[in-house]
N, C-alpha and C. Protein backbone atom coordinates (compact mmCIF):
# COMPACT_ATOMS: atom_id res chain seq x y z
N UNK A 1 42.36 51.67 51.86
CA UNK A 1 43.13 52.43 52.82
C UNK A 1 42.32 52.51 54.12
N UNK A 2 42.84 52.00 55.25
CA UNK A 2 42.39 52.43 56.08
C UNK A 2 42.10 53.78 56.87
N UNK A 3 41.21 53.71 58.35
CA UNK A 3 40.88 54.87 58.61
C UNK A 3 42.62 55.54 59.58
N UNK A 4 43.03 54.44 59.85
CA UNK A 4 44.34 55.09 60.64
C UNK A 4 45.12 55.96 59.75
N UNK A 5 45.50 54.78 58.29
CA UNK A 5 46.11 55.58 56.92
C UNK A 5 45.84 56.87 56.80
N UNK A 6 44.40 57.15 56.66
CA UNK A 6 43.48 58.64 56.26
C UNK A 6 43.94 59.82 57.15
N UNK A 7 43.98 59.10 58.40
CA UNK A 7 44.22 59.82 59.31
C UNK A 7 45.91 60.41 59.50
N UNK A 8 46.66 59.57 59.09
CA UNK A 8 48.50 59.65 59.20
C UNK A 8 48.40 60.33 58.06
N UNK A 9 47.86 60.48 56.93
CA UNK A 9 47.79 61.36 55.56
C UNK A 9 47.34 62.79 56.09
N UNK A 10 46.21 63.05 56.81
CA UNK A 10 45.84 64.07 57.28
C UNK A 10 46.82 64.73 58.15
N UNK A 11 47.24 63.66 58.99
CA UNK A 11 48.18 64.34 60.41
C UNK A 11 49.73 65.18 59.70
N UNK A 12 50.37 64.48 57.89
CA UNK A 12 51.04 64.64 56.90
C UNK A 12 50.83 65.91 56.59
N UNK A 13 49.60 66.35 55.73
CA UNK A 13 49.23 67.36 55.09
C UNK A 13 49.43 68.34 55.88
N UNK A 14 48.77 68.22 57.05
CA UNK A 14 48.84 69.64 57.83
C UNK A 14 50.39 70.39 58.26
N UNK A 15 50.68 69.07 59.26
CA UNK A 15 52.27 69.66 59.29
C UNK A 15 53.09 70.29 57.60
N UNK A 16 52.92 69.53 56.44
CA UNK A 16 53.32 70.13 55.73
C UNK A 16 53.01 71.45 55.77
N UNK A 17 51.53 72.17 55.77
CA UNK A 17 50.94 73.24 55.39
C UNK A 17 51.52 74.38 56.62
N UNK A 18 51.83 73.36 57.49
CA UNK A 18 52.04 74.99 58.42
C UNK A 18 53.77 74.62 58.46
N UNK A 19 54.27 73.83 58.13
CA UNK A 19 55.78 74.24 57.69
C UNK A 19 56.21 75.09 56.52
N UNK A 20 55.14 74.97 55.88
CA UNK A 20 55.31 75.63 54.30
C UNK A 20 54.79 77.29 54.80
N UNK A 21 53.48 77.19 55.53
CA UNK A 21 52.70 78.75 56.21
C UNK A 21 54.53 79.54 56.79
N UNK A 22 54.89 78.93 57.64
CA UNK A 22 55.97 79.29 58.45
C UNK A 22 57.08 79.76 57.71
N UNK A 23 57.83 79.28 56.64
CA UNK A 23 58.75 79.53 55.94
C UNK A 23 58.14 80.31 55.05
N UNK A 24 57.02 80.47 54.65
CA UNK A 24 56.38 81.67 53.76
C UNK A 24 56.59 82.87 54.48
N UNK A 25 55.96 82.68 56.03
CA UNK A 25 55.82 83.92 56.55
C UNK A 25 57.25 84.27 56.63
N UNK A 26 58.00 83.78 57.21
CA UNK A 26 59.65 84.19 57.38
C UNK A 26 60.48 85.49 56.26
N UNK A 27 59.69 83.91 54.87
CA UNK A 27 60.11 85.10 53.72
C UNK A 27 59.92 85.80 53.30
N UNK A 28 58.57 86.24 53.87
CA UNK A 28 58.04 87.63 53.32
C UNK A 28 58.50 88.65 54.30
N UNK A 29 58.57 88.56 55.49
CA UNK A 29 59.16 89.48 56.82
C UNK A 29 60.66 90.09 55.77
N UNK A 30 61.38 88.91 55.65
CA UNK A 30 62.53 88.78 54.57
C UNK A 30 62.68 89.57 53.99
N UNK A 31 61.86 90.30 53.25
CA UNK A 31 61.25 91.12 51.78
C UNK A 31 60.93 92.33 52.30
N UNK A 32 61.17 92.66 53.71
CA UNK A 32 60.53 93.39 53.89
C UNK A 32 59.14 93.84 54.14
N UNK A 33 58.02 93.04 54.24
CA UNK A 33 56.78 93.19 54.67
C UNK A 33 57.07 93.57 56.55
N UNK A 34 55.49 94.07 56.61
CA UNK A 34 55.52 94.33 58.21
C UNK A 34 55.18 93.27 58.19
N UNK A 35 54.51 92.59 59.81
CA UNK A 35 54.39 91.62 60.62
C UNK A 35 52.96 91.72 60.03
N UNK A 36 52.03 92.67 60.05
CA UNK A 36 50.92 92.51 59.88
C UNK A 36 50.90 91.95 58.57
N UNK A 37 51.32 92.70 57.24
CA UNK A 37 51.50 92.64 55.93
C UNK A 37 51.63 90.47 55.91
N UNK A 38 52.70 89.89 56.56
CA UNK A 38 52.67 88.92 56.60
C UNK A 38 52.03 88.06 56.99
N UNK A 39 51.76 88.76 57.41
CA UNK A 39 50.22 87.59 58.55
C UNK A 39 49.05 87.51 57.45
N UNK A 40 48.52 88.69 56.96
CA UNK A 40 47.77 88.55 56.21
C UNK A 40 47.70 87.69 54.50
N UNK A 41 49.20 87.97 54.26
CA UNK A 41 50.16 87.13 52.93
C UNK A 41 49.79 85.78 53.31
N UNK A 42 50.36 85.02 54.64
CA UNK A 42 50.20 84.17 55.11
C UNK A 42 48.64 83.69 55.51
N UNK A 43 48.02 84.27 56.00
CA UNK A 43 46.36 83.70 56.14
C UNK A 43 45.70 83.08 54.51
N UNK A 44 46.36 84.13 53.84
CA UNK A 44 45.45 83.81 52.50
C UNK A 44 46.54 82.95 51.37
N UNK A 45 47.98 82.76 51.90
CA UNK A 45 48.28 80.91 51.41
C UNK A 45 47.59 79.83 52.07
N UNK A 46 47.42 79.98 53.57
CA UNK A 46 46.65 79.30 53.73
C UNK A 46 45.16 78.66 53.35
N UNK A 47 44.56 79.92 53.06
CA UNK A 47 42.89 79.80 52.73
C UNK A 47 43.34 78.76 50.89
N UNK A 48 44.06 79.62 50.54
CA UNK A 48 44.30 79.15 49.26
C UNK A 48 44.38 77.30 49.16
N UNK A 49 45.53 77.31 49.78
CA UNK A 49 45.87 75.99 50.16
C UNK A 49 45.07 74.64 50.36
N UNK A 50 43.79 75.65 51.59
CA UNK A 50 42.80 74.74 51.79
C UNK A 50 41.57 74.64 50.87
N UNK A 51 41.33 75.43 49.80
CA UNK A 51 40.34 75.42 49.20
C UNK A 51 40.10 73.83 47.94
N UNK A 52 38.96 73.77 47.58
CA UNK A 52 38.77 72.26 46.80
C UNK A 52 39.24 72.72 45.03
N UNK A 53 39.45 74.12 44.59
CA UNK A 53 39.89 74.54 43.30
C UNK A 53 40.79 75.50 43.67
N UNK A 54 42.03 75.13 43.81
CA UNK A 54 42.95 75.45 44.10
C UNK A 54 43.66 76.41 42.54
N UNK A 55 43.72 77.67 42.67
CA UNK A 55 44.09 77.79 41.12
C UNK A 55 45.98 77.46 41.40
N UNK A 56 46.19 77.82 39.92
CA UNK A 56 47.53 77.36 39.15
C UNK A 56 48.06 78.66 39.36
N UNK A 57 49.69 78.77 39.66
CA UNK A 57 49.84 80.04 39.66
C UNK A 57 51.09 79.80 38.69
N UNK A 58 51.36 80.56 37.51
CA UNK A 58 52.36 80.56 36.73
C UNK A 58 53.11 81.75 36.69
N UNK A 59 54.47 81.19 36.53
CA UNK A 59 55.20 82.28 36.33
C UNK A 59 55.45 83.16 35.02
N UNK A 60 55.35 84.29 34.72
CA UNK A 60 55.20 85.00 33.44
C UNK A 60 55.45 84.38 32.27
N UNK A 61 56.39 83.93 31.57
CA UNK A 61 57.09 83.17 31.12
C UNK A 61 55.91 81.90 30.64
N UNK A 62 55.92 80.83 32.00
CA UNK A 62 54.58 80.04 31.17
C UNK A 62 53.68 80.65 30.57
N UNK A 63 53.12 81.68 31.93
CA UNK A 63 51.91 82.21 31.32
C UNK A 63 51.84 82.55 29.22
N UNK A 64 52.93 83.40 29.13
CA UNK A 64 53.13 83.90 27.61
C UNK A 64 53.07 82.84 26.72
N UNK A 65 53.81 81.76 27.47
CA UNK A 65 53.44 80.36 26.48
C UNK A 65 51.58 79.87 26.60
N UNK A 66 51.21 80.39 26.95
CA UNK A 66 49.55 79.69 27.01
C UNK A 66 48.62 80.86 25.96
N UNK A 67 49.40 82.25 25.84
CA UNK A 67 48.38 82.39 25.05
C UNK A 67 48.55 82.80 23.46
C-alpha cells in the first residue's frame, strides 16, 4: 500500500470519526443532555475511539450470555 493509500485511509477514518462525534453529539442534546453534558459525552467517544485498546461495549443481553 502506498503512502498516498495510507494517507486517503487516514483522510477516511477521520471524517468518519467526526461524522459519527457529530451525530452522537446531536443525540445526546436529543436525550436531553445540556450542551456541556454533550460535549463532554462527546470528547470521551472520541478519546475512546482514538485509543490502541479500544474496549467492547455490549449490550446487557450479550453481556449475560458471557458469564
Amino acid at each position: 500500500m502506498s503512502n498516498n493509500d495510507h494517507l486517503k485511509e487516514l483522510l477516511n477514518a477521520i471524517g468518519v470519526l467526526a461524522e459519527t462525534s457529530l451525530l452522537f453529539y446531536r443525540a445526546v442534546i436529543q436525550a436531553g443532555a445540556s450542551e456541556e453534558e454533550a460535549k463532554f459525552l462527546t470528547q470521551a467517544l472520541i478519546r475512546a475511539s482514538m485509543t490502541s485498546n479500544p474496549c467492547l461495549l455490549y449490550t446487557s443481553d450479550a453481556a449475560d450470555d458471557l458469564i
